[in-house]
Protein backbone atom coordinates (compact mmCIF):
# COMPACT_ATOMS: atom_id res chain seq x y z
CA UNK A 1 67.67 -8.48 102.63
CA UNK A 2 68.70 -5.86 100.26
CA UNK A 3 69.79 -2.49 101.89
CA UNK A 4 68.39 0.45 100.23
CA UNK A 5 65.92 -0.29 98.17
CA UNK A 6 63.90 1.40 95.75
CA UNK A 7 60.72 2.78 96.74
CA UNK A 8 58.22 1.38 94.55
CA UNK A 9 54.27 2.46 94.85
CA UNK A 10 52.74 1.95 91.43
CA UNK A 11 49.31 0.40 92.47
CA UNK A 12 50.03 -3.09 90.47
CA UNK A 13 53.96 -3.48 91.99
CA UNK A 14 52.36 -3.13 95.42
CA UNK A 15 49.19 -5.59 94.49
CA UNK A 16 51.57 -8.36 93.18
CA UNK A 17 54.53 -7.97 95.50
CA UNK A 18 52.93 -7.06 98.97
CA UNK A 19 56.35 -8.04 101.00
CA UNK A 20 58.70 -7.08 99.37
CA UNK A 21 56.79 -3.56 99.30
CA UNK A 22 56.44 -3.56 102.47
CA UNK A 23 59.84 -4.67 103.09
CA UNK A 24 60.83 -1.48 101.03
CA UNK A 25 58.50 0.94 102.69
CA UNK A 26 60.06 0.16 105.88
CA UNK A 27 63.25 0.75 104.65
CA UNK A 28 62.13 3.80 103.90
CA UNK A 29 60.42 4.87 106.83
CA UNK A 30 64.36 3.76 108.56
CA UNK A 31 66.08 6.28 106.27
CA UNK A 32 63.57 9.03 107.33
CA UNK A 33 65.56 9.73 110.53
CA UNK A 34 63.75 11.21 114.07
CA UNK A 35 66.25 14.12 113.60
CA UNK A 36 64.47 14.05 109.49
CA UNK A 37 60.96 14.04 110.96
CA UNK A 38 61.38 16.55 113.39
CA UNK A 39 63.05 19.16 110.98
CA UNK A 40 60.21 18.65 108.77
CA UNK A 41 57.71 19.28 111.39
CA UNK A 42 59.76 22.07 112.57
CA UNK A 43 59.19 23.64 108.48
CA UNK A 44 55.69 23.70 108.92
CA UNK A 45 53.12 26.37 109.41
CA UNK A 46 49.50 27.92 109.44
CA UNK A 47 49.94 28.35 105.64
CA UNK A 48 53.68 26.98 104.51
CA UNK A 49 54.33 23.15 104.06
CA UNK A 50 57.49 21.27 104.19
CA UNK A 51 56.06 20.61 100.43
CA UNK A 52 55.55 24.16 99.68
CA UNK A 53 59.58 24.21 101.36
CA UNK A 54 60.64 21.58 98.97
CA UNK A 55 58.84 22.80 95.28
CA UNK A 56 60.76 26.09 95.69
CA UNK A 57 63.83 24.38 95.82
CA UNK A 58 62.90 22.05 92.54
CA UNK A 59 61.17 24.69 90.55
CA UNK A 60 63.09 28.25 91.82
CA UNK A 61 66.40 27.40 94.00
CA UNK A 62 67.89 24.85 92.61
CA UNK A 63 67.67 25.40 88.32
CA UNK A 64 69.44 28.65 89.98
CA UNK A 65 72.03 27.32 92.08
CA UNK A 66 73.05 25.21 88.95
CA UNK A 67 73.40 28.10 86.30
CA UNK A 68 75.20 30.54 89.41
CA UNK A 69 77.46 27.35 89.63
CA UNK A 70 78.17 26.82 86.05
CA UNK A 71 79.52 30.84 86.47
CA UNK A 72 82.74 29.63 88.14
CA UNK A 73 84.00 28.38 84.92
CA UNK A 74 83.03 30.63 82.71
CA UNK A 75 85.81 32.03 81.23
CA UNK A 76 83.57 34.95 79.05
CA UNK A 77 81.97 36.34 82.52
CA UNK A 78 85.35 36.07 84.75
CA UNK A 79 87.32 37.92 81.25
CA UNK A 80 84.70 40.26 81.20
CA UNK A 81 85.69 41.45 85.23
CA UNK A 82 88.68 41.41 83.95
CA UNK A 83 88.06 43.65 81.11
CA UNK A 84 85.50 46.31 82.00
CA UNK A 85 86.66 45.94 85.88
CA UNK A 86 90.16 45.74 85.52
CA UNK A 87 90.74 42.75 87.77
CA UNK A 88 93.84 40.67 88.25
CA UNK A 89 93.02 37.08 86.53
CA UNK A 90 93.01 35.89 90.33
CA UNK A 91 91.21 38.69 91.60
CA UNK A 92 88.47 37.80 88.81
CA UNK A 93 88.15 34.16 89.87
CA UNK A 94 88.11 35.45 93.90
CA UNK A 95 85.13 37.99 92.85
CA UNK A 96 83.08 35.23 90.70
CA UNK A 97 83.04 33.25 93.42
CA UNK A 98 82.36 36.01 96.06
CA UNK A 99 79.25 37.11 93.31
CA UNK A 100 77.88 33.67 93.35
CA UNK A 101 77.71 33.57 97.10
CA UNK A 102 76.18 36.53 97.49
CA UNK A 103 73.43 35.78 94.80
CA UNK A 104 72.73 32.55 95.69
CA UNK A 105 72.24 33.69 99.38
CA UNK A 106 70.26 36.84 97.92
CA UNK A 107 67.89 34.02 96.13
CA UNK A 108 67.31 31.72 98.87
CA UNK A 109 66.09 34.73 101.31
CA UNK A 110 63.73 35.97 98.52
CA UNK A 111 62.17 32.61 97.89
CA UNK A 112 61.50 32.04 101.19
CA UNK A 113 60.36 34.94 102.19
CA UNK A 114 57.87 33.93 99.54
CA UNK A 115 57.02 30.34 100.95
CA UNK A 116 57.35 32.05 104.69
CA UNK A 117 55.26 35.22 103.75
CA UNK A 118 53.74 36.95 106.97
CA UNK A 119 51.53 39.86 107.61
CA UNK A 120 53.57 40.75 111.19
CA UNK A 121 57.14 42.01 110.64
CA UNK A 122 58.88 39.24 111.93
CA UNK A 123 58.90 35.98 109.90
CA UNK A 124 57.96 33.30 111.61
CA UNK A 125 60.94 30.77 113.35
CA UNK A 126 60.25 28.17 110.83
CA UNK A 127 61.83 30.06 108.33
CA UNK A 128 64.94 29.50 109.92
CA UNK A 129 64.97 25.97 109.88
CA UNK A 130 64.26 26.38 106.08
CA UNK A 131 67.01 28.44 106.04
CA UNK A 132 69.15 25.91 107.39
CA UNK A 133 68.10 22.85 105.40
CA UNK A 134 68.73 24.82 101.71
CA UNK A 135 72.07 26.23 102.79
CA UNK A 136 73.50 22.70 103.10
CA UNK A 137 75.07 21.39 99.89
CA UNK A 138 72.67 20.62 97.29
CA UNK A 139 73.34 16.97 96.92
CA UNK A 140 72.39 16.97 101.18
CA UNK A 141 68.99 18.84 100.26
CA UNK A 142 68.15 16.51 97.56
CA UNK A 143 68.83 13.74 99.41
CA UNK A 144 66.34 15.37 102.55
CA UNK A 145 63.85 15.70 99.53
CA UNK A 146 64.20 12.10 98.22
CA UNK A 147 64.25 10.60 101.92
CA UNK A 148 61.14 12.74 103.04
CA UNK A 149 59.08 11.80 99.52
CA UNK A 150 59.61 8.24 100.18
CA UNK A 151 58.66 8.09 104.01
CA UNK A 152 55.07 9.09 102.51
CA UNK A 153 54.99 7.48 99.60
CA UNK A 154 55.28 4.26 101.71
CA UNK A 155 52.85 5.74 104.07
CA UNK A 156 50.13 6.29 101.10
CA UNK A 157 51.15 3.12 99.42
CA UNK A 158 50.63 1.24 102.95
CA UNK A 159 47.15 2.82 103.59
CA UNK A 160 45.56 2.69 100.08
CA UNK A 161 46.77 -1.56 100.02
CA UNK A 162 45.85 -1.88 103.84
CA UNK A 163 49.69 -2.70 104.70
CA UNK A 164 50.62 -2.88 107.90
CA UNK A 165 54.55 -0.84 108.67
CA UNK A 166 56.56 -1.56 111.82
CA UNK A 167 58.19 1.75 112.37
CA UNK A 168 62.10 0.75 112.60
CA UNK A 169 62.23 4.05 115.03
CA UNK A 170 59.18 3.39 117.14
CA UNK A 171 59.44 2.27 120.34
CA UNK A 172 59.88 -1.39 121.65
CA UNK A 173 56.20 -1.93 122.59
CA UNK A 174 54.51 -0.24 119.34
CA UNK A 175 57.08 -2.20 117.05
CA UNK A 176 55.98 -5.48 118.80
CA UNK A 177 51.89 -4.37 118.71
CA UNK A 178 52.82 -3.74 114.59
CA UNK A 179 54.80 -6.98 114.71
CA UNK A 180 51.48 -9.29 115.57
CA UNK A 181 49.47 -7.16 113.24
CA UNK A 182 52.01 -7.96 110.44
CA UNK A 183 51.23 -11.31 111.46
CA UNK A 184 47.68 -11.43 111.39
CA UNK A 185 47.96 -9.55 108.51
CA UNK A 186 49.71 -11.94 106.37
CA UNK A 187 47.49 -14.75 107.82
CA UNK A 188 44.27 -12.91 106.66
CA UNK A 189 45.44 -12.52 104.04
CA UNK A 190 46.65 -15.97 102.82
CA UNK A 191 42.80 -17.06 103.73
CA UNK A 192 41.03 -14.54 101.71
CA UNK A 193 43.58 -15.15 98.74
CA UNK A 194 42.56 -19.32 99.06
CA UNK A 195 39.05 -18.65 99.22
CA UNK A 196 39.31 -16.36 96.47
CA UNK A 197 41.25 -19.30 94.70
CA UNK A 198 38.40 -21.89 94.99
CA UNK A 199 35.47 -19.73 94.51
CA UNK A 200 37.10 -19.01 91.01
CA UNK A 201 37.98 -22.39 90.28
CA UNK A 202 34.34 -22.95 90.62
CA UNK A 203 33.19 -20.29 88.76
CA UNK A 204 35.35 -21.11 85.13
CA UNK A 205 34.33 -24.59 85.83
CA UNK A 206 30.44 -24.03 86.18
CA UNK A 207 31.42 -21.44 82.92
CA UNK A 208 32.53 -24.23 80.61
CA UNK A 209 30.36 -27.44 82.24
CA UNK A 210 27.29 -24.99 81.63
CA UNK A 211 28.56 -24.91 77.25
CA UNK A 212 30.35 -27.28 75.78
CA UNK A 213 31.21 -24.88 72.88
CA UNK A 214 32.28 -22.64 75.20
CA UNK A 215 35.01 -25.28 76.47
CA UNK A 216 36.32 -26.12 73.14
CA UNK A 217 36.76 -22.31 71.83
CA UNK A 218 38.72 -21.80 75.41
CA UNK A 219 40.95 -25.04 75.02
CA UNK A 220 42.05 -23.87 71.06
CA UNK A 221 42.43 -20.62 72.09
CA UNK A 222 40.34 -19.04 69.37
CA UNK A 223 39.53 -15.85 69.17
CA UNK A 224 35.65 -14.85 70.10
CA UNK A 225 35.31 -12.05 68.34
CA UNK A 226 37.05 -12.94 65.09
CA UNK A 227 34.41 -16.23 65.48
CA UNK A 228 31.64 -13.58 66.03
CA UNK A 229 32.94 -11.59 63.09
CA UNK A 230 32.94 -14.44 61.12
CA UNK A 231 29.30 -15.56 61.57
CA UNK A 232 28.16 -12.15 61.52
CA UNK A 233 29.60 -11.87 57.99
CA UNK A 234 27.94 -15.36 56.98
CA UNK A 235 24.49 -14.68 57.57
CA UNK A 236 24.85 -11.31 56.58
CA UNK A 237 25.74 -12.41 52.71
CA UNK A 238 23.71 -15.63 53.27
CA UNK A 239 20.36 -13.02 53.83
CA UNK A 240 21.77 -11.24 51.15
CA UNK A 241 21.13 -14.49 48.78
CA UNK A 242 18.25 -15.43 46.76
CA UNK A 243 15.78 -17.48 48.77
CA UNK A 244 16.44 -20.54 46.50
CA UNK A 245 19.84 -20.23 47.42
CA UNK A 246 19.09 -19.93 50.64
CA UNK A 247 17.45 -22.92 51.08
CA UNK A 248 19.98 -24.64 49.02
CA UNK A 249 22.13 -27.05 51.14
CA UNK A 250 25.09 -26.67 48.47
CA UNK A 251 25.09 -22.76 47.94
CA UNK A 252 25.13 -22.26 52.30
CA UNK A 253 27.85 -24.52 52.25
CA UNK A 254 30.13 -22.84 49.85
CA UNK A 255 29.24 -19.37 51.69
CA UNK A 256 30.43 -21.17 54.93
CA UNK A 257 33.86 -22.22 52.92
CA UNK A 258 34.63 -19.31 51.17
CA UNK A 259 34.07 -16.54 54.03
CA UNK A 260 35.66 -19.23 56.64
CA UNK A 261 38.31 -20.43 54.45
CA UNK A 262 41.21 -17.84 55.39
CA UNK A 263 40.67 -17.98 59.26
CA UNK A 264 40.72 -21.77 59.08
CA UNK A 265 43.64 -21.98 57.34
CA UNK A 266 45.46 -19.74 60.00
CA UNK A 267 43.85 -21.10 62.63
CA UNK A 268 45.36 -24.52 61.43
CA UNK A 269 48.71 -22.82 61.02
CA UNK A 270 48.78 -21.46 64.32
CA UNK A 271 47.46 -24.23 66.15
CA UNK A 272 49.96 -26.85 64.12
CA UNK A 273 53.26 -24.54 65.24
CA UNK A 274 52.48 -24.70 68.62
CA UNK A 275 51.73 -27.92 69.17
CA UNK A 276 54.49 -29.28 66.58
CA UNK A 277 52.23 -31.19 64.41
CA UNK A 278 53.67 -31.98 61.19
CA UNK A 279 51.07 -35.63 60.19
CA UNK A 280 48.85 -34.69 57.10
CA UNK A 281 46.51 -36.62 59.06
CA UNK A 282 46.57 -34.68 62.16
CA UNK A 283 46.33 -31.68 60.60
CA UNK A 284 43.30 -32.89 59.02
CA UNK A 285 41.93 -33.23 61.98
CA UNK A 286 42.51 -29.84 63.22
CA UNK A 287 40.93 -28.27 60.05
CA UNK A 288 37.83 -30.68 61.17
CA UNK A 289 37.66 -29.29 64.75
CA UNK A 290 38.15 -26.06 63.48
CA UNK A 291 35.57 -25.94 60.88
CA UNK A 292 33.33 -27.52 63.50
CA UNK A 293 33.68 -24.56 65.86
CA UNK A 294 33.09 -22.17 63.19
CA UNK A 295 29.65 -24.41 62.15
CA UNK A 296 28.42 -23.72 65.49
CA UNK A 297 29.01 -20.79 65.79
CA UNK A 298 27.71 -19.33 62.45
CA UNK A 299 24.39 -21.91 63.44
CA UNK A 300 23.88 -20.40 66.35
CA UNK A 301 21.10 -17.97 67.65
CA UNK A 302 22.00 -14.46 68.09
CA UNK A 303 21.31 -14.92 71.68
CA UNK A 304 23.98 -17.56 72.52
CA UNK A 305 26.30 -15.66 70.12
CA UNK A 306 26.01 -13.02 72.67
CA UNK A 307 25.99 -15.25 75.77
CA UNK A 308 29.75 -16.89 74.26
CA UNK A 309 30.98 -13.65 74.09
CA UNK A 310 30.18 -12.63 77.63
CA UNK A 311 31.43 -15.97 78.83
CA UNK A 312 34.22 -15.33 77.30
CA UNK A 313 35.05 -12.07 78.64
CA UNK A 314 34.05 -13.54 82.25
CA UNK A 315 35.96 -16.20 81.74
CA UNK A 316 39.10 -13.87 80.90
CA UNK A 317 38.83 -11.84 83.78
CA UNK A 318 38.89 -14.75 86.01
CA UNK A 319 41.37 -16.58 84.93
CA UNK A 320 43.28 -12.93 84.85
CA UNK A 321 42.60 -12.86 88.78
CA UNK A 322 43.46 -16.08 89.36
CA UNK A 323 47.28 -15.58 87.91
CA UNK A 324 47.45 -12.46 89.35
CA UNK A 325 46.69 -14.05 93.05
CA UNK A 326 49.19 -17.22 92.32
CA UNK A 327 51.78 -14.80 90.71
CA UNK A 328 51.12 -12.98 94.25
CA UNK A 329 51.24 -16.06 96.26
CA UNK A 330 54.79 -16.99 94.27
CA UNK A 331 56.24 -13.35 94.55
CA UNK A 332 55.78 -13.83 98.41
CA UNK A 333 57.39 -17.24 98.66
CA UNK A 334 60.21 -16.12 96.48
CA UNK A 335 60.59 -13.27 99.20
CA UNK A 336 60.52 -15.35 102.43
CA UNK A 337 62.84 -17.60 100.70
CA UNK A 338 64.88 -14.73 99.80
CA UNK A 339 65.03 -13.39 103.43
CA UNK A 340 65.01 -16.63 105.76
């Protein structure tokens, strides 16, 4: 297995690749040491966080530590102590970085005195530890920042997906309790994602047995609504006719042709390029089943207009959850595979 990995917890990463999340958030609750958890704990207060702790540093301490920092090469401010002081150029560069020290420490004590604010005289003893922590070297605190964001963003991501986490530093017995639970877990899961499986299965088949248009729409792939649009347009002009047109079996059927005429032609197009078909005769054929499609549709009553489109749409979303649940199913093969 891959060592460090990348803490993923967008809601549709952890939905299609439950293992491999899982496998991640435990990394991350690894790299979130005892010595990590109990310095955050030991930031905490009545009204200060270890976040509160950690925004100063983003949003105040740091953006400052990087501009004081940038001072130590700048030749303007060490020529000006040079100029309006009268330092020595070595004297300057001494006293830049003696004035950097001194401000950044200045900083850090009035931010958190901020964050550690206290109506009794005496700040409180976590402000020590906070003290501690942002002294290090910045790339140490932003590595305490990323390693305690990612211990409960795999937390979060565990409890909103009901993932089970074997803590890598709990003890023998509670990794071994976790260890069956992952088990069952995955078992349960597995069930519910086969049952899930067949009742759809079911469902998509009862969906196109129950309307045979239905079926052939789905199998060409044709768009719904353009159909609707289509046969909404067709008996809107055909109303607009005079009754003896109307009733005339020539005049409906040149309507039909000349408001269908476009779609069928790149419905023929499309469908031929996919499928390779190149026979004048074939594509006859096509234009036939197309046209028929679009007959029925435009024929039919408003009502199963309506029902098609919502069958449609039903349709969709189950076939949607069907390849998200074998996608699932093929992520978490790939992953044992991966790790055996």
């Amino acid at each position: 297995m891959k060592q460090h990995l990348d803490l993923t917890t967008t809601d549709d990463y952890i939905a299609a690749h439950r293992e491999e999340f899982r496998a991640e958030a435990t990394e991350a609750l690894k790299r979130f040491t005892p010595d990590d958890r109990e310095l955050a704990a030991s930031l905490t207060t009545q009204y200060a966080t270890v976040d509160d702790v950690l925004k100063a540093w983003t949003e105040q301490i740091e953006p400052m530590y990087r501009d004081l920092e940038a001072k130590r090469s700048d030749v303007r401010f060490r020529k000006s102590l040079m100029t309006h002081v009268g330092f020595h150029e070595n004297d300057a560069t001494r006293m830049v970085d003696h004035i950097v020290e001194v401000r950044k420490q200045s900083l850090l004590d009035e931010v958190l005195d901020n964050v550690y604010h206290s109506d009794i005289e005496e700040a409180p003893y976590q402000r020590e530890y906070a003290l501690n922590l942002l002294s290090q070297p910045m790339n140490e605190v932003e590595s305490f920042k990323q390693r305690y964001e990612q211990f409960f963003e795999a937390l979060d991501g565990a409890e909103q997906h009901n993932i089970t986490l074997c803590d890598p530093h709990g003890s023998w017995i509670e990794r071994q309790k976790t260890a069956m639970l992952v088990n069952k877990e995955r078992q349960q899961t597995a069930k519910e994602e086969d049952e899930r499986l067949e009742t759809i299965d079911i469902n998509l088949q009862t969906l196109t047995t129950h309307d045979p248009l239905l079926r052939v729409i789905l199998d060409k792939k044709i768009s719904i609504v353009h159909l609707l649009d289509l046969a909404s347009k067709y008996n809107k002009q055909l109303d607009s006719l005079p009754d003896e047109k109307q009733k005339s079996s020539t005049d409906r059927l040149q309507l039909f042709e000349r408001v269908t005429a476009p779609f069928r032609m790149q419905e023929v197009e499309r469908i031929a390029s996919s499928h390779h078909i190149h026979n004048l005769k074939s594509l006859s054929v096509v234009q036939s089943e197309i046209s028929d499609i679009l007959l029925e549709v435009c024929s039919a009553t408003p009502t199963h207009r309506n029902r098609l489109l919502l069958d449609v749409q039903r349709h969709t979303r189950l076939t949607q959850e069907r390849d998200l649940i074998l996608l699932i199913q093929r992520n978490r093969e790939h992953f044992y595979e991966g790790n055996s």
